[in-house]
N, C-alpha and C. Protein backbone atom coordinates (compact mmCIF):
# COMPACT_ATOMS: atom_id res chain seq x y z
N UNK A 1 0.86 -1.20 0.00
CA UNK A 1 0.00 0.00 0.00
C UNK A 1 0.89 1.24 0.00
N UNK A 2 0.36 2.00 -0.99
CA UNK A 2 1.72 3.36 -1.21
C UNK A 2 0.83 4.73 0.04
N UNK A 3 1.92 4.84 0.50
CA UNK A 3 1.22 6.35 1.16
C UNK A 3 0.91 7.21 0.17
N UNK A 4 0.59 8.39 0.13
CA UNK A 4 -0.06 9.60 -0.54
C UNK A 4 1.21 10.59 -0.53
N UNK A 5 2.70 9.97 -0.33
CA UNK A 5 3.35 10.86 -0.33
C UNK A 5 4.32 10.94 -1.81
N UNK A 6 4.38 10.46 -2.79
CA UNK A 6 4.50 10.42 -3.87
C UNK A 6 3.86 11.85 -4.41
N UNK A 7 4.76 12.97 -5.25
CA UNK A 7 4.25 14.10 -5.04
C UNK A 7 4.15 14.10 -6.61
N UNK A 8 2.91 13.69 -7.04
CA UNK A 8 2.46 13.56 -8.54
C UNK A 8 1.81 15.20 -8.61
N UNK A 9 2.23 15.84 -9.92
CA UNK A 9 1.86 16.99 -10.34
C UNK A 9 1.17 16.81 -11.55
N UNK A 10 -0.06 17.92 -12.07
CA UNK A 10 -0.86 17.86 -12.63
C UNK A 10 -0.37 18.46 -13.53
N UNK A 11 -0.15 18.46 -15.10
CA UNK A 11 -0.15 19.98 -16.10
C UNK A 11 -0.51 19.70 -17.04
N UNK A 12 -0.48 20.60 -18.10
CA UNK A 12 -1.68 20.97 -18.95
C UNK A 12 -0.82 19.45 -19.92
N UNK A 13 -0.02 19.21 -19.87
CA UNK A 13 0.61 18.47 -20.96
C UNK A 13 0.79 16.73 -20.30
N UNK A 14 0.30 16.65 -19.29
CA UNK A 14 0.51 15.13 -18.57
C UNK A 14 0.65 15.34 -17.11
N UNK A 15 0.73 14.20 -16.31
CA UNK A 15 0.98 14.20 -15.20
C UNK A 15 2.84 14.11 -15.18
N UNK A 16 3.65 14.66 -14.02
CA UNK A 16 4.69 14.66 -13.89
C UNK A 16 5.01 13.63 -12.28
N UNK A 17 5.49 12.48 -12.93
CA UNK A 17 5.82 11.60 -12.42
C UNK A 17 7.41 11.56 -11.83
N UNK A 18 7.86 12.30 -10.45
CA UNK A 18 9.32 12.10 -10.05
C UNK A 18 9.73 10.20 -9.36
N UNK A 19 11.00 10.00 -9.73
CA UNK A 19 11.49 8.69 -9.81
C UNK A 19 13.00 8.33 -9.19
N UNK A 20 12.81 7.76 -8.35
CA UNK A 20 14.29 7.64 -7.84
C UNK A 20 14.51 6.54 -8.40
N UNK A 21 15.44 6.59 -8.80
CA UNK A 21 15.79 5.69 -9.96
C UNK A 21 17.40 4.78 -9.05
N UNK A 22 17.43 3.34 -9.35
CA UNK A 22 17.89 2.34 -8.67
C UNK A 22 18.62 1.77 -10.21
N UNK A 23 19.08 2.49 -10.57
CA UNK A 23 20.30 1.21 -11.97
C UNK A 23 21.12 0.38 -11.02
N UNK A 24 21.45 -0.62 -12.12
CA UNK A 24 22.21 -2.20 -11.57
C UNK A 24 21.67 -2.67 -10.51
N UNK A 25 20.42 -2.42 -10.30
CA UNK A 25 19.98 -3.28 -9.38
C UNK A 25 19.61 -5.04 -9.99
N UNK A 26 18.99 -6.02 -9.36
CA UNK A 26 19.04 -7.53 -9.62
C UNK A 26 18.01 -7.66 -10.32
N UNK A 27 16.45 -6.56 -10.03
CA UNK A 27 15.96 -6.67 -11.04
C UNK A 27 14.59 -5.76 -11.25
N UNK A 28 13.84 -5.45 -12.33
CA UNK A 28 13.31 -4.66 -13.03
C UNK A 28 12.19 -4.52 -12.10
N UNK A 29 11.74 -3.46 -11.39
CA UNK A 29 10.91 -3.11 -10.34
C UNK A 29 10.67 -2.17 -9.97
N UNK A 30 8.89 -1.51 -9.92
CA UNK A 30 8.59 -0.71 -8.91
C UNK A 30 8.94 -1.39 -7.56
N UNK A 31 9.69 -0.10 -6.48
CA UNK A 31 9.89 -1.07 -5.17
C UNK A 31 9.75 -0.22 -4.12
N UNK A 32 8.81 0.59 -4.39
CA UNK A 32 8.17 1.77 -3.06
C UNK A 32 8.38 3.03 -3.62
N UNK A 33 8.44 4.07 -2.53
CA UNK A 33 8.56 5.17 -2.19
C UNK A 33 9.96 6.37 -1.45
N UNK A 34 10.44 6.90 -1.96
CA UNK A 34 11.61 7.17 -1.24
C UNK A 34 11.59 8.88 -1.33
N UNK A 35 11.54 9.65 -0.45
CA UNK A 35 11.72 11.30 -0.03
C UNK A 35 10.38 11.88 -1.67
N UNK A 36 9.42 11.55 -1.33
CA UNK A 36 8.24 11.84 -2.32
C UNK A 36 8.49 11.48 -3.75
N UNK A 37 9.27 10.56 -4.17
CA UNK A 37 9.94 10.04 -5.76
C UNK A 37 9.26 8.37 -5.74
N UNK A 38 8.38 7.62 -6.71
CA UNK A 38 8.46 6.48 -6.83
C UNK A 38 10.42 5.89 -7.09
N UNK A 39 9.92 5.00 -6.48
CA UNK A 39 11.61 4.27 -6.36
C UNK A 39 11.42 3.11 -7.49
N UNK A 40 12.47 3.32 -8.47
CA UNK A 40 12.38 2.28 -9.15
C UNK A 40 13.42 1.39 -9.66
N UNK A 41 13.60 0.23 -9.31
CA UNK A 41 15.13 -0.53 -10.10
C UNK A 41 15.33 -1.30 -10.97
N UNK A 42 16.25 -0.89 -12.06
CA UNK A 42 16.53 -1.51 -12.97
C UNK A 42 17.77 -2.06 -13.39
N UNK A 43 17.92 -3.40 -13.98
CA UNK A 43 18.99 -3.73 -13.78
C UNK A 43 20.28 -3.40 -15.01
N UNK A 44 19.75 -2.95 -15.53
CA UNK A 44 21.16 -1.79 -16.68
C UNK A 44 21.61 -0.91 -15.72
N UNK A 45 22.80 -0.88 -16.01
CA UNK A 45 23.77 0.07 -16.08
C UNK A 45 23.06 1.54 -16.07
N UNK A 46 23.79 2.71 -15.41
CA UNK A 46 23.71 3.99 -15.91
C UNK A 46 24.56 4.54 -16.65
N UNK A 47 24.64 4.14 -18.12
CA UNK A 47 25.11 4.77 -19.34
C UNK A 47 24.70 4.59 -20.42
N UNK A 48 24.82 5.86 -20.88
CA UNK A 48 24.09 6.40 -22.10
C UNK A 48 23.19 6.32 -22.23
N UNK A 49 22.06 6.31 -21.56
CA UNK A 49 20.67 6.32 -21.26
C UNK A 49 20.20 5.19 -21.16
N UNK A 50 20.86 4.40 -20.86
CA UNK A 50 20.80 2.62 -21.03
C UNK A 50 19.50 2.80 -20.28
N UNK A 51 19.60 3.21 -18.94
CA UNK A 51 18.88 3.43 -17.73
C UNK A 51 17.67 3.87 -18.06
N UNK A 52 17.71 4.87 -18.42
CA UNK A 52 16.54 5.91 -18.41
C UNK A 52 15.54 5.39 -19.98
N UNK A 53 16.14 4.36 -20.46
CA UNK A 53 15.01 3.71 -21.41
C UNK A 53 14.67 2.49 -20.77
N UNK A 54 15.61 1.93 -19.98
CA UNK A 54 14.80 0.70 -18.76
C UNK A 54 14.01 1.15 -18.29
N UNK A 55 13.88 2.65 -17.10
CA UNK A 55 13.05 2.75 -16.67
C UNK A 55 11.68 2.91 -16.96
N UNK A 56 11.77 3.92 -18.15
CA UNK A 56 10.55 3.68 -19.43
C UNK A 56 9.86 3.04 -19.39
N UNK A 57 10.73 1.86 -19.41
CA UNK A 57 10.01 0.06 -20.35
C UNK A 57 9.51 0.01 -18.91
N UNK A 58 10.05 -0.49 -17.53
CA UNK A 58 9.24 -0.91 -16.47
C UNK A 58 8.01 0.05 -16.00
N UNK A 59 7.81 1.22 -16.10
CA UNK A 59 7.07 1.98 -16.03
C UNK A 59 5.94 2.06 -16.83
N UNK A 60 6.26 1.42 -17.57
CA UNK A 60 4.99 1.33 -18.87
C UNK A 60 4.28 -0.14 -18.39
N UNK A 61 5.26 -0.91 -18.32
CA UNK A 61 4.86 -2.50 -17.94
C UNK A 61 3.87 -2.42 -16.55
N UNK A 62 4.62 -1.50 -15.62
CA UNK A 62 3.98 -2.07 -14.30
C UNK A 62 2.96 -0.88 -14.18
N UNK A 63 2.50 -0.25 -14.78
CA UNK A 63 1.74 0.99 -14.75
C UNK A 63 0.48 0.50 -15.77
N UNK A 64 1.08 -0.41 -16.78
CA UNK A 64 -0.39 -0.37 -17.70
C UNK A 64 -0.60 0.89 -18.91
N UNK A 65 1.34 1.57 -19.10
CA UNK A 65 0.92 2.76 -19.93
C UNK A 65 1.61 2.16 -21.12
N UNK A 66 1.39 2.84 -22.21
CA UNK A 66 2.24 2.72 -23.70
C UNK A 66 3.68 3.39 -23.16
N UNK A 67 4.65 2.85 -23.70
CA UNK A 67 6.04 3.87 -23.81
C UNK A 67 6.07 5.12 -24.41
N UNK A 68 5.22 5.54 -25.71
CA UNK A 68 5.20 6.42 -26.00
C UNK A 68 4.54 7.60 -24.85
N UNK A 69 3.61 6.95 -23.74
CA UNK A 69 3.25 8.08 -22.96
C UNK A 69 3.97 8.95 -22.26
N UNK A 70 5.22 7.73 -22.43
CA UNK A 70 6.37 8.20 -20.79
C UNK A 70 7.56 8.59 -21.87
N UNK A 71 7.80 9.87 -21.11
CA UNK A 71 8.80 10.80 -21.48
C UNK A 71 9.63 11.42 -20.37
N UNK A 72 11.15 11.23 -20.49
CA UNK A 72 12.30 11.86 -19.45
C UNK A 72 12.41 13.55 -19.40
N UNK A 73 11.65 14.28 -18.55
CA UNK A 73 11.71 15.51 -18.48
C UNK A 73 13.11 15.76 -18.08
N UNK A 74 13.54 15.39 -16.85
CA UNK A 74 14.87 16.10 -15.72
C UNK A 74 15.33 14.88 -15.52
N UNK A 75 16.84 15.21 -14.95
CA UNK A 75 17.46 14.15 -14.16
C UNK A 75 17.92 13.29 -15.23
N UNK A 76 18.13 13.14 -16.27
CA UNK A 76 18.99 11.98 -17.20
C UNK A 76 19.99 11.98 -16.70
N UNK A 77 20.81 12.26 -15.90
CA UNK A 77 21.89 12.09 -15.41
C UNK A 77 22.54 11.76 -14.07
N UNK A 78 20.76 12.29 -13.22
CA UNK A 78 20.76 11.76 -11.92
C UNK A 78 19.74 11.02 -11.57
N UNK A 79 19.98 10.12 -10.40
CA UNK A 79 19.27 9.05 -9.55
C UNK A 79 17.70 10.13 -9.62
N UNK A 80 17.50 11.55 -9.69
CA UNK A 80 16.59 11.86 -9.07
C UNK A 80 16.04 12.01 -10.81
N UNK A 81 14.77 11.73 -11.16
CA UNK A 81 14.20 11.85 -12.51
C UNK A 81 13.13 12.73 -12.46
N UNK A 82 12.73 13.08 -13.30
CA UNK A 82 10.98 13.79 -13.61
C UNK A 82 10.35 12.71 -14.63
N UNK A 83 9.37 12.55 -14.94
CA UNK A 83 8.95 11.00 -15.84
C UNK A 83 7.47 11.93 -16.09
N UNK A 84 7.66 12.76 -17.63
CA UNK A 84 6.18 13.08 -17.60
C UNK A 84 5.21 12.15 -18.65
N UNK A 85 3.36 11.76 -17.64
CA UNK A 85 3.01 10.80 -18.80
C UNK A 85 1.46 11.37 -19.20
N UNK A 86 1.69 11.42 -20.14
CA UNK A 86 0.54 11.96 -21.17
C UNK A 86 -0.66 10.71 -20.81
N UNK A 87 -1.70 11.60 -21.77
CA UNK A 87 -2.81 10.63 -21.73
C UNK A 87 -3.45 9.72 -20.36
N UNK A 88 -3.31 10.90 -19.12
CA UNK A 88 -3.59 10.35 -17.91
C UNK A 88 -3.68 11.40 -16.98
N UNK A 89 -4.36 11.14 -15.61
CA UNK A 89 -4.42 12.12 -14.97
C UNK A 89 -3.85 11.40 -13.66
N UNK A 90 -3.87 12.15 -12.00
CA UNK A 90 -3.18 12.04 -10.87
C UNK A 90 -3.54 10.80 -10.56
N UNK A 91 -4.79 10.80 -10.40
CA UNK A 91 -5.91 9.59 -10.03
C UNK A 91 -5.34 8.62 -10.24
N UNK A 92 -5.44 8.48 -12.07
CA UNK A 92 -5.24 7.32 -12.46
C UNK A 92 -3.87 6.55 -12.04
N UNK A 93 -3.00 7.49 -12.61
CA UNK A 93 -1.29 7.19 -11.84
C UNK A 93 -1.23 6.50 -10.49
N UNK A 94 -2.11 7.52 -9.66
CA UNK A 94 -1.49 6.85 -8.18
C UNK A 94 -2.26 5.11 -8.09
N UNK A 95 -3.31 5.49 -8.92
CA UNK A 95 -4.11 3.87 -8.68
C UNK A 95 -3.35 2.66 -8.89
N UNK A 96 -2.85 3.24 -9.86
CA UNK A 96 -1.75 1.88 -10.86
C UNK A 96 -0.55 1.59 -10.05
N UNK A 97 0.05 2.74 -9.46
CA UNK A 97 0.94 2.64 -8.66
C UNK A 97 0.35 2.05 -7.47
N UNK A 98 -0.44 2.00 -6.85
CA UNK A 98 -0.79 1.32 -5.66
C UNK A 98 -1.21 0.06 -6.11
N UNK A 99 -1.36 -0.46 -7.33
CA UNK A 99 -1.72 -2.06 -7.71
C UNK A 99 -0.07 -2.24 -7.42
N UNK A 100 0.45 -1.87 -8.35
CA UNK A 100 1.81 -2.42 -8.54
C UNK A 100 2.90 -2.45 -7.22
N UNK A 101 2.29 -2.20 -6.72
CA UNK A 101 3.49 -2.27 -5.11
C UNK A 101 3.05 -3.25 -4.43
């Protein structure tokens, strides 16, 4: 069960999804909550965006979205991400996220 502290933002262009992001981890997973960021690990490497198109792919998988929804706003370079996804609102996000945990 996810707390309500996941700090999902609303805008005119998608919801903005922040992501603490877990590369080389053992394996491909939503795995909670960490300082208001879904925590997520994937097991690529962080280079050359190896990462930040894993996270994509698990985010789409464990969310129930297309890849094309999910797009890397901030953070390509750090653990801390922005993940904005079209074609959805707060609601829906946090719902999916609370199946998937």
């Amino acid at each position: 069960m996810m707390s309500p502290s996941i700090v999902l933002e609303q805008t005119e262009s998608g919801v903005i999804l922040p992501v603490q992001a877990r590369p080389g981890a053992k394996q491909n997973a939503i795995t909670g909550e960490h300082n208001g960021a879904l925590k997520v690990s994937v097991t690529q490497v962080a280079e050359k965006g190896k990462a930040n198109a894993a996270l994509i792919q698990v985010l789409a998988k464990q969310l129930g979205l297309k890849k094309s929804q999910i797009s890397l706003l901030s953070g390509q370079t750090s653990n801390r991400k922005k993940f904005r996804i079209t074609e959805a609102d707060c609601q829906t996000i946090r719902e999916r996220i609370q199946q998937s945990l």
